[in-house]
C-alpha atoms as a PDB file:
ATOM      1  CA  UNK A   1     164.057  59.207  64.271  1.00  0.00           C
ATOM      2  CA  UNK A   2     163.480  62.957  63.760  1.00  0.00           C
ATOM      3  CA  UNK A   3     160.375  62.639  62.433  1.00  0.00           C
ATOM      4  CA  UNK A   4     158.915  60.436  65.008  1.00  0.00           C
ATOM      5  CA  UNK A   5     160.261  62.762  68.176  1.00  0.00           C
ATOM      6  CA  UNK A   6     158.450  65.745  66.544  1.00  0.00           C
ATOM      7  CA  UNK A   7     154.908  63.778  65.576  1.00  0.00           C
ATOM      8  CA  UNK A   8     155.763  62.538  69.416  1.00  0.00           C
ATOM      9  CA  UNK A   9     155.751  65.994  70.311  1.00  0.00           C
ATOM     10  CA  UNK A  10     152.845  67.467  68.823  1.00  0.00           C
ATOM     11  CA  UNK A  11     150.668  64.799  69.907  1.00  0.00           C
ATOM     12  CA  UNK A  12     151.840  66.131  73.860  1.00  0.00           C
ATOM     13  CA  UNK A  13     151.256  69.546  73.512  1.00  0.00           C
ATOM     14  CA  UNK A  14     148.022  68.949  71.067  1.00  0.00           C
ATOM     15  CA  UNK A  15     146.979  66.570  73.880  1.00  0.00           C
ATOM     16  CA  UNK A  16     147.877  69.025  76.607  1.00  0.00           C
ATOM     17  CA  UNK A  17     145.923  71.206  74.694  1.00  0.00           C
ATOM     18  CA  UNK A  18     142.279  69.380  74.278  1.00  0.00           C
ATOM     19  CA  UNK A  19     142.781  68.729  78.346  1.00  0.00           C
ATOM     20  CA  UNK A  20     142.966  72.356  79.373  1.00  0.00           C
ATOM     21  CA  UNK A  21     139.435  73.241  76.832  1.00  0.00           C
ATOM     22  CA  UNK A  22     136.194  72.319  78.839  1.00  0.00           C
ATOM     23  CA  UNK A  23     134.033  70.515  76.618  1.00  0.00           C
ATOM     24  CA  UNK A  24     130.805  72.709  76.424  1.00  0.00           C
ATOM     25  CA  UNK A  25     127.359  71.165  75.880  1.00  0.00           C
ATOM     26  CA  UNK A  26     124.586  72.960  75.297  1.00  0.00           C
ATOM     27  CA  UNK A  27     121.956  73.059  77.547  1.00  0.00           C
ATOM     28  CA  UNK A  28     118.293  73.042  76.685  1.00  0.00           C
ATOM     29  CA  UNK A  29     116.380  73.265  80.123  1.00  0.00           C
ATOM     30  CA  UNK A  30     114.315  75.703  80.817  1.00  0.00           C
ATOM     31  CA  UNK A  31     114.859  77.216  77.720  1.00  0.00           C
ATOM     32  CA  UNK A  32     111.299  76.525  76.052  1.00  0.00           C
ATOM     33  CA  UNK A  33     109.772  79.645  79.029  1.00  0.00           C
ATOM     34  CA  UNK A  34     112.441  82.047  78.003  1.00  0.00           C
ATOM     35  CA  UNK A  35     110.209  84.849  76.488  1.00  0.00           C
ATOM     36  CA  UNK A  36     113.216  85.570  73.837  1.00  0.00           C
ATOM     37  CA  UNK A  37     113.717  82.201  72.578  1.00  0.00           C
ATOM     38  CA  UNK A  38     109.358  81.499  72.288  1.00  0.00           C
ATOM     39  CA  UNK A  39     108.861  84.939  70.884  1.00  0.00           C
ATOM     40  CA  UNK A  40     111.431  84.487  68.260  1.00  0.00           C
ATOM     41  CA  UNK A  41     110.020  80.998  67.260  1.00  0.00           C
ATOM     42  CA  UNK A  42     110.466  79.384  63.622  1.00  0.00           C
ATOM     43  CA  UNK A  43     108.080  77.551  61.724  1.00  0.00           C
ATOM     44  CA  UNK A  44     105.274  78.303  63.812  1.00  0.00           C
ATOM     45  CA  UNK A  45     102.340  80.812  64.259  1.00  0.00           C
ATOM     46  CA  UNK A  46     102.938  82.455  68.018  1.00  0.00           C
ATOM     47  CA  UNK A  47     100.077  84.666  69.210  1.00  0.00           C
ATOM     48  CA  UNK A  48     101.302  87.977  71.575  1.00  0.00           C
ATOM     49  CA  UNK A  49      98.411  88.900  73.424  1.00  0.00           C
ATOM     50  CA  UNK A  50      99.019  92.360  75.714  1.00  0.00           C
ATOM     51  CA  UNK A  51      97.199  93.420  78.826  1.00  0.00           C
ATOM     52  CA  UNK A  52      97.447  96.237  80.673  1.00  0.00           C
ATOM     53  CA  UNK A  53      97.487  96.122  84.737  1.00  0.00           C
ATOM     54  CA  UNK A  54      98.048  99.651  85.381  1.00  0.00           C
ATOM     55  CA  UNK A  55     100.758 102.633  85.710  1.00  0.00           C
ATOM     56  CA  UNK A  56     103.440 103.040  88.530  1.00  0.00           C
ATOM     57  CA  UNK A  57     104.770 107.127  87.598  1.00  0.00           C
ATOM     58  CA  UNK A  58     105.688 106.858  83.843  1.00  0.00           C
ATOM     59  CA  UNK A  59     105.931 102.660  83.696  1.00  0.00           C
ATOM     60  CA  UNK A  60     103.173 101.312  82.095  1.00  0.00           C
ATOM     61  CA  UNK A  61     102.894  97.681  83.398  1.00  0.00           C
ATOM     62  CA  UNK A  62     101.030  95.111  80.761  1.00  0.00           C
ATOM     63  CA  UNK A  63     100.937  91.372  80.967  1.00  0.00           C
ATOM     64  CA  UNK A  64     102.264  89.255  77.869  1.00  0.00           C
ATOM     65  CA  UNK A  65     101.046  86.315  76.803  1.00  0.00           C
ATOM     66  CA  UNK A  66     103.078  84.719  74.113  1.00  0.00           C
ATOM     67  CA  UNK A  67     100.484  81.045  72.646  1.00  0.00           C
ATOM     68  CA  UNK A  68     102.597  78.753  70.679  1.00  0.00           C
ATOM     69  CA  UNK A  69      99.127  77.945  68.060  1.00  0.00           C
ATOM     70  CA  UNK A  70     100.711  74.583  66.709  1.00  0.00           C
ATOM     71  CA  UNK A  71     101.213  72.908  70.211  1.00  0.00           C
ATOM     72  CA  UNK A  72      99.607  75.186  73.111  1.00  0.00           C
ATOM     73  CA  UNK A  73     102.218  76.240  75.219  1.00  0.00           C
ATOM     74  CA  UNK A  74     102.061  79.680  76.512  1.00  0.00           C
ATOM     75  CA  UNK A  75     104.895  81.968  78.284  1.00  0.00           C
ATOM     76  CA  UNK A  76     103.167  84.517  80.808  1.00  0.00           C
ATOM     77  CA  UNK A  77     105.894  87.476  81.415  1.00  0.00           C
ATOM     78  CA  UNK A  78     105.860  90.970  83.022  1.00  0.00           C
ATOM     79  CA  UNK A  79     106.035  93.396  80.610  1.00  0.00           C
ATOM     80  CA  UNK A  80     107.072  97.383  81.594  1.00  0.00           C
ATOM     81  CA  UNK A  81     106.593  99.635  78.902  1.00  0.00           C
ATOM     82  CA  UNK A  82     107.907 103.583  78.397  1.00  0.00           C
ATOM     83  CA  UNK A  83     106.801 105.967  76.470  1.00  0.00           C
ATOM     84  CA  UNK A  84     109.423 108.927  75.457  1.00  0.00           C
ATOM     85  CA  UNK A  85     109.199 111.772  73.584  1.00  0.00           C
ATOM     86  CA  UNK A  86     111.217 114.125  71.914  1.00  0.00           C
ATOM     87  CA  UNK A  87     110.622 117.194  69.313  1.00  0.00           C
ATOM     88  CA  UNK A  88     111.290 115.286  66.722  1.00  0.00           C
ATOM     89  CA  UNK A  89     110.630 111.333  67.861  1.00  0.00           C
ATOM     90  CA  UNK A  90     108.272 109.595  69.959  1.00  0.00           C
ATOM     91  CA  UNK A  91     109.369 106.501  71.507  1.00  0.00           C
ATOM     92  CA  UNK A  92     107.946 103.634  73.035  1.00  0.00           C
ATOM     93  CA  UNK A  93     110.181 100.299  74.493  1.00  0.00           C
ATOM     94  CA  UNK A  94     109.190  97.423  76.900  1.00  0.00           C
ATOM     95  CA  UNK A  95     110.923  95.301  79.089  1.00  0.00           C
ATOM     96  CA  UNK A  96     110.316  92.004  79.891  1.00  0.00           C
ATOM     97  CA  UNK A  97     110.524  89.962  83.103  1.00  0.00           C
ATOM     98  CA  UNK A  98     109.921  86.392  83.489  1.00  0.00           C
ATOM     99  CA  UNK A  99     107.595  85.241  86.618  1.00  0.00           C
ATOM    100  CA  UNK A 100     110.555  84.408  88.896  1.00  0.00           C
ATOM    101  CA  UNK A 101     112.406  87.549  88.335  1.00  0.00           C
ATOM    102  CA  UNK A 102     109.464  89.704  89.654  1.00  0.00           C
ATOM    103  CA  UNK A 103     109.238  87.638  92.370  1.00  0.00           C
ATOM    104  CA  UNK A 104     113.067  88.508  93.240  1.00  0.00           C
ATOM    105  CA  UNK A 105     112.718  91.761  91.980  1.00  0.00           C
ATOM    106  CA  UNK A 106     109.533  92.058  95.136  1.00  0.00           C
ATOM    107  CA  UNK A 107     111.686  90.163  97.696  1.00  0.00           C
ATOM    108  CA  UNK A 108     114.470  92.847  96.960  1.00  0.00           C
ATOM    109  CA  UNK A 109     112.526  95.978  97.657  1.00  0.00           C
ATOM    110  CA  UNK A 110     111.014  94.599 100.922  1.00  0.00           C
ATOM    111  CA  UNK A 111     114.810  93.995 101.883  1.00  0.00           C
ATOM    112  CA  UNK A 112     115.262  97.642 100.914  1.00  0.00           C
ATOM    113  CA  UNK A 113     112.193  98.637 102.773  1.00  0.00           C
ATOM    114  CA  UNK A 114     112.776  97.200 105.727  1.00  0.00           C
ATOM    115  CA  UNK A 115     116.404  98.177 106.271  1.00  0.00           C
ATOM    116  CA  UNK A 116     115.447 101.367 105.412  1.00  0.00           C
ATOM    117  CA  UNK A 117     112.881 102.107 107.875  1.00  0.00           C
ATOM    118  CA  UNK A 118     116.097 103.280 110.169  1.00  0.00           C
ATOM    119  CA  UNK A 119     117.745 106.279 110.123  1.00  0.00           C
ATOM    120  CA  UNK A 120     121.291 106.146 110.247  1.00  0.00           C
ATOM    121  CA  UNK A 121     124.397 108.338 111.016  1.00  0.00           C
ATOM    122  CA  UNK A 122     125.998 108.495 107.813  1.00  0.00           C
ATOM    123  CA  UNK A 123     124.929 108.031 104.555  1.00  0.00           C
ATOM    124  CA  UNK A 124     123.719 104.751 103.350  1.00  0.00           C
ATOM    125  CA  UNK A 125     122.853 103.119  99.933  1.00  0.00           C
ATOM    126  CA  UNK A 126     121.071  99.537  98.647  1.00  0.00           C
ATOM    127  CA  UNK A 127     120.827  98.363  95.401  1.00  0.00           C
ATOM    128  CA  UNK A 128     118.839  95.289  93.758  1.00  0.00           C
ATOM    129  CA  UNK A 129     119.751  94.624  90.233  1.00  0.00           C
ATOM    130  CA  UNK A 130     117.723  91.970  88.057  1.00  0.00           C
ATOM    131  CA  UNK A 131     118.813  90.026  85.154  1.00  0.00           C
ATOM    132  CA  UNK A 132     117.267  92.276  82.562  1.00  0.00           C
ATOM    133  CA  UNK A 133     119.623  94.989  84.269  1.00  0.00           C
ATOM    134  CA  UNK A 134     116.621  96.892  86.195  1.00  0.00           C
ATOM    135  CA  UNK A 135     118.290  98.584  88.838  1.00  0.00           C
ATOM    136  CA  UNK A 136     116.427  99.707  92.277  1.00  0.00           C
ATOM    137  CA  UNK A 137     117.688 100.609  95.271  1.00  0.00           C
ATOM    138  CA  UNK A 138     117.221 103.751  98.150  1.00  0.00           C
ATOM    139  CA  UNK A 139     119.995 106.533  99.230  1.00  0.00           C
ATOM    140  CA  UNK A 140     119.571 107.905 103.179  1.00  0.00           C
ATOM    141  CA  UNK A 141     121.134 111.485 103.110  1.00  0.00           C
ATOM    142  CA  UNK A 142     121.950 111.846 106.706  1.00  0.00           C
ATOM    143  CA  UNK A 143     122.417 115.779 106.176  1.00  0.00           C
ATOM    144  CA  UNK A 144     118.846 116.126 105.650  1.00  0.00           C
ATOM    145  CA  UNK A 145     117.911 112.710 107.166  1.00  0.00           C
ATOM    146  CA  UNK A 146     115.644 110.717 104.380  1.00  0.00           C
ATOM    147  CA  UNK A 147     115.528 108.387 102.474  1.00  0.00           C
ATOM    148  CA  UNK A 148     115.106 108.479  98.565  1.00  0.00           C
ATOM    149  CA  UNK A 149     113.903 105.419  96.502  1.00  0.00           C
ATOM    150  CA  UNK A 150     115.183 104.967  92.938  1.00  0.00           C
ATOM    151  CA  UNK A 151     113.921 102.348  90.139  1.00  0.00           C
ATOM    152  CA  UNK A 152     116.352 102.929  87.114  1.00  0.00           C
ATOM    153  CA  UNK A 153     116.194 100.912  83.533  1.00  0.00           C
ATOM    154  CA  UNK A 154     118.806  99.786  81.620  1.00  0.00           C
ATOM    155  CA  UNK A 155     120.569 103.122  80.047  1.00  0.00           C
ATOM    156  CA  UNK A 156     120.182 102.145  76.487  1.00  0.00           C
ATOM    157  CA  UNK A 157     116.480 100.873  76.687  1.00  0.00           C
ATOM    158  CA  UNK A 158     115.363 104.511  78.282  1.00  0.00           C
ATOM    159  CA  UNK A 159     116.524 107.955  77.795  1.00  0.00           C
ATOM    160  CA  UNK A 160     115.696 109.614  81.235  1.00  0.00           C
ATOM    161  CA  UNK A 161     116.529 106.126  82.759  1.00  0.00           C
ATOM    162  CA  UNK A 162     115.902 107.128  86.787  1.00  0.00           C
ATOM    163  CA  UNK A 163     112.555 107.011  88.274  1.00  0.00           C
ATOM    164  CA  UNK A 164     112.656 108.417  91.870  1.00  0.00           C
ATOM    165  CA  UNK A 165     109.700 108.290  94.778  1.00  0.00           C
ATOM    166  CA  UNK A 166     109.029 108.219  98.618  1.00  0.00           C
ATOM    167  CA  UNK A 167     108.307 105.502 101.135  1.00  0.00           C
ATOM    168  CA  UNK A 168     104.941 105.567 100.484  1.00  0.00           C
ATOM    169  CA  UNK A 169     105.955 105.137  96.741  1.00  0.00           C
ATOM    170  CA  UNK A 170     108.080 102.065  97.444  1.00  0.00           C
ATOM    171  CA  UNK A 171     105.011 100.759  99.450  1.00  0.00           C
ATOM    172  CA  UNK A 172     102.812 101.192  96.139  1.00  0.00           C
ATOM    173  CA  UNK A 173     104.817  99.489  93.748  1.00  0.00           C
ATOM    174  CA  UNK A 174     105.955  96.463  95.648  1.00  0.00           C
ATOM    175  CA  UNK A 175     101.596  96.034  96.335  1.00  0.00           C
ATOM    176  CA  UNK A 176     101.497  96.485  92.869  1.00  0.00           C
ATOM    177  CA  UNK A 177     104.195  94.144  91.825  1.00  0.00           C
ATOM    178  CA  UNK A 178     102.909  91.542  94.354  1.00  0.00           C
ATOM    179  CA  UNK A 179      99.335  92.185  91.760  1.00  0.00           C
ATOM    180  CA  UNK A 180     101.092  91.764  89.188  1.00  0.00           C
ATOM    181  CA  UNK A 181     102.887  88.707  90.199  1.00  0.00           C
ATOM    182  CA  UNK A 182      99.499  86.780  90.673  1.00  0.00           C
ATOM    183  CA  UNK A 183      98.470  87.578  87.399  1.00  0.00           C
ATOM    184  CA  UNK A 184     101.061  85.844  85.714  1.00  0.00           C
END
């Protein structure tokens, strides 16, 4: 009698159990135009072809082209490279962004620009952050009355991590992002 009140038991709470755990499954769409998962490919020959569209203060913008060889599919992504140097190390990292993040990343800063075309009492502050963790964004200073623009890269991916520029500035890189964009 024991012994079937306690396997009664367990089965409840074991039961409970499974009922509060969401079953998972794993999802595979849209993962095949990730740029991580087709550059880090098994089995198969990819081809990384780089083209360069031009500099925006010390970003160097290229175009990657990742070719799978074995069944023709190709990834088009954004890349923003740095270059860094130090006395005793020279450094140089890219970033990646995927077609619809640039377009998000562009839609952003015209938000920013345009709501920043005021000039407000007090001090005011926007800020756009994508999914590789590329912040941008503008601070008004109403002490001085202007506005400041900021594009900033992930902290660990670049050592002096804040680019700042004007309004004219902001106007030059969303043109050139809005290039950019086409090329893809």
């Amino acid at each position: 009698m024991k012994k079937t009140i306690i396997s009664a038991f367990f089965i409840i709470i074991f039961s409970a159990l499974k009922a509060q755990i969401p079953t998972v499954k794993p999802s595979t769409v849209g993962l095949e135009k990730n740029y991580q998962n087709f550059s880090s490919k098994k089995e198969t020959v990819v081809q990384k072809e780089i083209i360069k569209l031009g500099d925006f203060k010390d970003l160097h913008f290229q175009k990657i082209v990742l070719k799978d060889l074995s069944d023709d599919s190709s990834l088009s992504v954004l890349g923003i490279m740095t270059l860094s140097e130090t006395f005793d190390n020279i450094s140089r990292k890219a970033i990646t962004l995927e077609k619809d993040e640039v377009e998000k990343l562009i839609n952003a800063l015209e938000k920013i620009q345009q709501n920043s075309s005021s000039k407000p009492e007090n001090d005011t502050k926007y800020k756009y952050t994508t999914k590789s963790n590329i912040e941008t964004g503008s601070n008004y200073h109403a002490d001085v009355k202007t506005w400041e623009y900021y594009l900033k890269l992930p902290a660990t991916f670049y050592s002096q991590n804040e680019i700042q520029f004007s309004q004219n500035g902001l106007a030059e890189l969303i043109q050139f992002l809005k290039t950019a964009h086409q090329k893809l």
